[in-house]
C-alpha atoms as a PDB file:
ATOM      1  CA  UNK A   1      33.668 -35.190 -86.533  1.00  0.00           C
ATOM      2  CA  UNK A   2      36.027 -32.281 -86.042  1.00  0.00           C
ATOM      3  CA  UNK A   3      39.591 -33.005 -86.381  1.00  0.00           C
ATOM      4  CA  UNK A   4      42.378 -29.857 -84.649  1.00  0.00           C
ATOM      5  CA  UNK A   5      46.075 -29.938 -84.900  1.00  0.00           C
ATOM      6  CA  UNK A   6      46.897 -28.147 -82.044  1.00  0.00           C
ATOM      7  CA  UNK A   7      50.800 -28.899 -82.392  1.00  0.00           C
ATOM      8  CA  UNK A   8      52.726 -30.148 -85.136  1.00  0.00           C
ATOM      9  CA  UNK A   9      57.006 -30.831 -85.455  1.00  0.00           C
ATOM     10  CA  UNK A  10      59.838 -31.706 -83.303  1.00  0.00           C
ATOM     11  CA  UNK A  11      58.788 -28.764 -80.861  1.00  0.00           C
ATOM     12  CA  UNK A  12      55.648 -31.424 -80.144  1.00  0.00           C
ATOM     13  CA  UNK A  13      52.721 -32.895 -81.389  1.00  0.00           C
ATOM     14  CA  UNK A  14      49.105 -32.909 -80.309  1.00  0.00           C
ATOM     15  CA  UNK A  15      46.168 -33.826 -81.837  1.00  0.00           C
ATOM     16  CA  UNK A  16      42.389 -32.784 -81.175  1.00  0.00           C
ATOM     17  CA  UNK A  17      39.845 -35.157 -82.213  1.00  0.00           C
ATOM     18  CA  UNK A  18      36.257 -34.742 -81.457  1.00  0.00           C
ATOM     19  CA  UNK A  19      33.012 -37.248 -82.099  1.00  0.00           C
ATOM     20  CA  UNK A  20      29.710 -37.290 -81.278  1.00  0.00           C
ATOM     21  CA  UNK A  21      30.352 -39.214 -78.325  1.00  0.00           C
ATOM     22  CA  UNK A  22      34.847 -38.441 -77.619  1.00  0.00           C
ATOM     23  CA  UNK A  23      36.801 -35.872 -76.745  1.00  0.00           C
ATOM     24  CA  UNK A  24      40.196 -37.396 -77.841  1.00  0.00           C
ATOM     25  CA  UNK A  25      44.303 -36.135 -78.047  1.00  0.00           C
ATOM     26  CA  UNK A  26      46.124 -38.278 -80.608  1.00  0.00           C
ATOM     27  CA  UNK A  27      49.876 -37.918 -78.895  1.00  0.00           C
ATOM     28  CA  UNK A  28      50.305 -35.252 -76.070  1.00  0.00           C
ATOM     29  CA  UNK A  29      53.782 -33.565 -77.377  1.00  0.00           C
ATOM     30  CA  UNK A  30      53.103 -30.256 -75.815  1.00  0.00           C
ATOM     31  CA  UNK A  31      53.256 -28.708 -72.472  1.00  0.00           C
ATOM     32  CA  UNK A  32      49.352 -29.009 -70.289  1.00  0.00           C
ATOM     33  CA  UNK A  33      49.168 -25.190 -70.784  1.00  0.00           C
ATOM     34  CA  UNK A  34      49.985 -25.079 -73.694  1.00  0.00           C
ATOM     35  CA  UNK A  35      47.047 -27.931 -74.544  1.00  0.00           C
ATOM     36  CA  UNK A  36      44.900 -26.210 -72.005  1.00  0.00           C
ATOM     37  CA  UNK A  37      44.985 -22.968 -74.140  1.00  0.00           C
ATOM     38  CA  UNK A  38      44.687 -24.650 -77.453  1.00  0.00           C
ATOM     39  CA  UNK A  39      41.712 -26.694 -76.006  1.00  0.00           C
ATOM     40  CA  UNK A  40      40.372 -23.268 -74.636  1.00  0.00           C
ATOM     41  CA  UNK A  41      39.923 -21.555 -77.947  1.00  0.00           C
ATOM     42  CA  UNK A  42      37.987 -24.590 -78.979  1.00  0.00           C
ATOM     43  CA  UNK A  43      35.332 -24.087 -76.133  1.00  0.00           C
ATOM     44  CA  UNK A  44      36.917 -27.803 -74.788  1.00  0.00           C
ATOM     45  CA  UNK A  45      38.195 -28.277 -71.212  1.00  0.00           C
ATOM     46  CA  UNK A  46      40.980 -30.882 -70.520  1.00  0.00           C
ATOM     47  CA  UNK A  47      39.011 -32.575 -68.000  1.00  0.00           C
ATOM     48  CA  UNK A  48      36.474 -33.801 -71.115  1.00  0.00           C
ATOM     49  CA  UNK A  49      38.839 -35.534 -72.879  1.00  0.00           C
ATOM     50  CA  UNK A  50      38.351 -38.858 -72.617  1.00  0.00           C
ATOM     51  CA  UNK A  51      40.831 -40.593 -74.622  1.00  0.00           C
ATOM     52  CA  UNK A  52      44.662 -40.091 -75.335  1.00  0.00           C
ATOM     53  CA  UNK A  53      45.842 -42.220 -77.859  1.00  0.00           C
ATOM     54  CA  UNK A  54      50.117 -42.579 -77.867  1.00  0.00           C
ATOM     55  CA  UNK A  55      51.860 -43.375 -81.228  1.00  0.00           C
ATOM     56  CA  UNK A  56      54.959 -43.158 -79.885  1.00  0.00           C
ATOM     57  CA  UNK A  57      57.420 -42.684 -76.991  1.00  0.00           C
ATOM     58  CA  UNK A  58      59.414 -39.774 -78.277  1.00  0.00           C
ATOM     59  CA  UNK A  59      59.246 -36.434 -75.747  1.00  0.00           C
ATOM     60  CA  UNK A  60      57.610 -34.645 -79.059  1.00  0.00           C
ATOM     61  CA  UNK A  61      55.092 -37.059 -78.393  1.00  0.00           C
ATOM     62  CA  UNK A  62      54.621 -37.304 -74.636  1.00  0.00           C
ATOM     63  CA  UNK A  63      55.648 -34.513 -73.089  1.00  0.00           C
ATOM     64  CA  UNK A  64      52.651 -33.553 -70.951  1.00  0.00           C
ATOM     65  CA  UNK A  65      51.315 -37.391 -70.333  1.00  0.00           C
ATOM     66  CA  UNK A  66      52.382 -37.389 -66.479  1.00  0.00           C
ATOM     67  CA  UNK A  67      51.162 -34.453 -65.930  1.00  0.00           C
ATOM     68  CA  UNK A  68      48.163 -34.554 -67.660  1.00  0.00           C
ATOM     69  CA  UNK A  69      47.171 -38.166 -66.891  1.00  0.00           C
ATOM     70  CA  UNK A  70      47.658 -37.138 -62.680  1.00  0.00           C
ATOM     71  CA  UNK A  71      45.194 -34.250 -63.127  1.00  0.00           C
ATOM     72  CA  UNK A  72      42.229 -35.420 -65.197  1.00  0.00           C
ATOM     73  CA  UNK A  73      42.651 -39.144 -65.749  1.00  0.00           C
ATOM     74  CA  UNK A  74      41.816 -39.904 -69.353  1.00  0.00           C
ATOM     75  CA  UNK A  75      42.281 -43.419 -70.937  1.00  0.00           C
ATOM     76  CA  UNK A  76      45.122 -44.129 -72.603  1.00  0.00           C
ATOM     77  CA  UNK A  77      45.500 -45.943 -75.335  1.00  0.00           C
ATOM     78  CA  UNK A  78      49.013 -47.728 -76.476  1.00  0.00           C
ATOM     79  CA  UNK A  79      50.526 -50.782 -77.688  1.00  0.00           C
ATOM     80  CA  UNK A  80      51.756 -53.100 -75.520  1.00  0.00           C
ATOM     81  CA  UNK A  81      55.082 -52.208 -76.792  1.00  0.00           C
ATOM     82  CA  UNK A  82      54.624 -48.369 -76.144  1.00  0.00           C
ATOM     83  CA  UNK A  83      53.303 -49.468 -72.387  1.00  0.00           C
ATOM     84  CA  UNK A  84      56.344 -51.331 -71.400  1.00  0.00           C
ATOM     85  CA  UNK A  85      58.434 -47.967 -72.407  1.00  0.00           C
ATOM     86  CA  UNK A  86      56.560 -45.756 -70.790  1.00  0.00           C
ATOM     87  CA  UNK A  87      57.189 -46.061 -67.000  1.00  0.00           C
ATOM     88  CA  UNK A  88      55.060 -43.020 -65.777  1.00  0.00           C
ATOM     89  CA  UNK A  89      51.995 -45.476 -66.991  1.00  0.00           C
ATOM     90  CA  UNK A  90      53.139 -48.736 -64.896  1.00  0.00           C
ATOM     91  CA  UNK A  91      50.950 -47.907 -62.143  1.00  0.00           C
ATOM     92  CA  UNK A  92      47.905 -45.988 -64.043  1.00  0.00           C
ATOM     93  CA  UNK A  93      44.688 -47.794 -63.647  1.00  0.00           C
ATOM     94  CA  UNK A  94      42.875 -46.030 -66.964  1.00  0.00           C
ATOM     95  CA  UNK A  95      44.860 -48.425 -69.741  1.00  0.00           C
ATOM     96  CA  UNK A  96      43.820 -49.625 -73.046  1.00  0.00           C
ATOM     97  CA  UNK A  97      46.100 -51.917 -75.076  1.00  0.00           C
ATOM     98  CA  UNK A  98      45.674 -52.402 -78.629  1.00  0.00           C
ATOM     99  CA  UNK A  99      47.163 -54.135 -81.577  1.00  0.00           C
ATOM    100  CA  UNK A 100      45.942 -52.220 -84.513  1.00  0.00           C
ATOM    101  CA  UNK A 101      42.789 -50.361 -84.396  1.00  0.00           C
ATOM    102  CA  UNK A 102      40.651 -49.298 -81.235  1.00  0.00           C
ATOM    103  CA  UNK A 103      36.939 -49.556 -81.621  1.00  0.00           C
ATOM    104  CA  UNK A 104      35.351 -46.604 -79.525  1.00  0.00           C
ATOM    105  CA  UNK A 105      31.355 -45.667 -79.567  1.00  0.00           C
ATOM    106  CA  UNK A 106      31.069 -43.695 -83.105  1.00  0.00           C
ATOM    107  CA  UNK A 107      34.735 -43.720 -84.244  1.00  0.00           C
ATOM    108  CA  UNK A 108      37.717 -46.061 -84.920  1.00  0.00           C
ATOM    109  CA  UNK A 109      41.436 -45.547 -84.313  1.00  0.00           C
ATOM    110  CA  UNK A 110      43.698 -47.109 -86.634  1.00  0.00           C
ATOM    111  CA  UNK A 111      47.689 -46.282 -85.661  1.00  0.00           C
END
């Protein structure tokens, strides 16, 4: 497993997480350049992720998900909470609710 911070503090936060199987951002606080060039020193294009996972709806937090989401259509994974404040995802097909812990492949999110 290979774990990045690509961005952490109230400028944004972003999160790199890598499994056998995932390509994952944990919160997506930055701007999609600015995660496109962090991912790009990694050897990782954007369009591999496969999994965002939101802990919050704070702009640090968020900041590229429209964006982002429009061009390479990851899963995204939020409480139902967090989905009922985030508008931009009312219409996105490429959901996943959870309570406490997502079970993926090789890896489990607990937030």
């Amino acid at each position: 497993m290979k774990i990045c911070v690509l961005a952490s503090g109230s400028e944004g936060n972003v999160t790199y997480i890598e499994t056998e199987n995932h390509k994952i951002l944990l919160d997506i606080g930055m701007t999609v350049k600015y995660i496109t060039e962090k991912l790009s020193e990694l050897s990782v294009s954007p369009s591999e992720i496969d999994h965002i996972f939101i802990t919050h709806v704070h702009e640090d937090h968020v900041k590229a998900l429209k964006q982002f989401i429009k061009k390479y259509k990851p899963t995204i994974c939020v409480s139902a909470q967090i989905l009922a404040d985030l508008e931009i995802l009312k219409d996105y097909e490429n959901v996943m609710i959870f309570d406490d812990a997502v079970y993926l492949s090789d890896v489990k999110v607990d937030i």
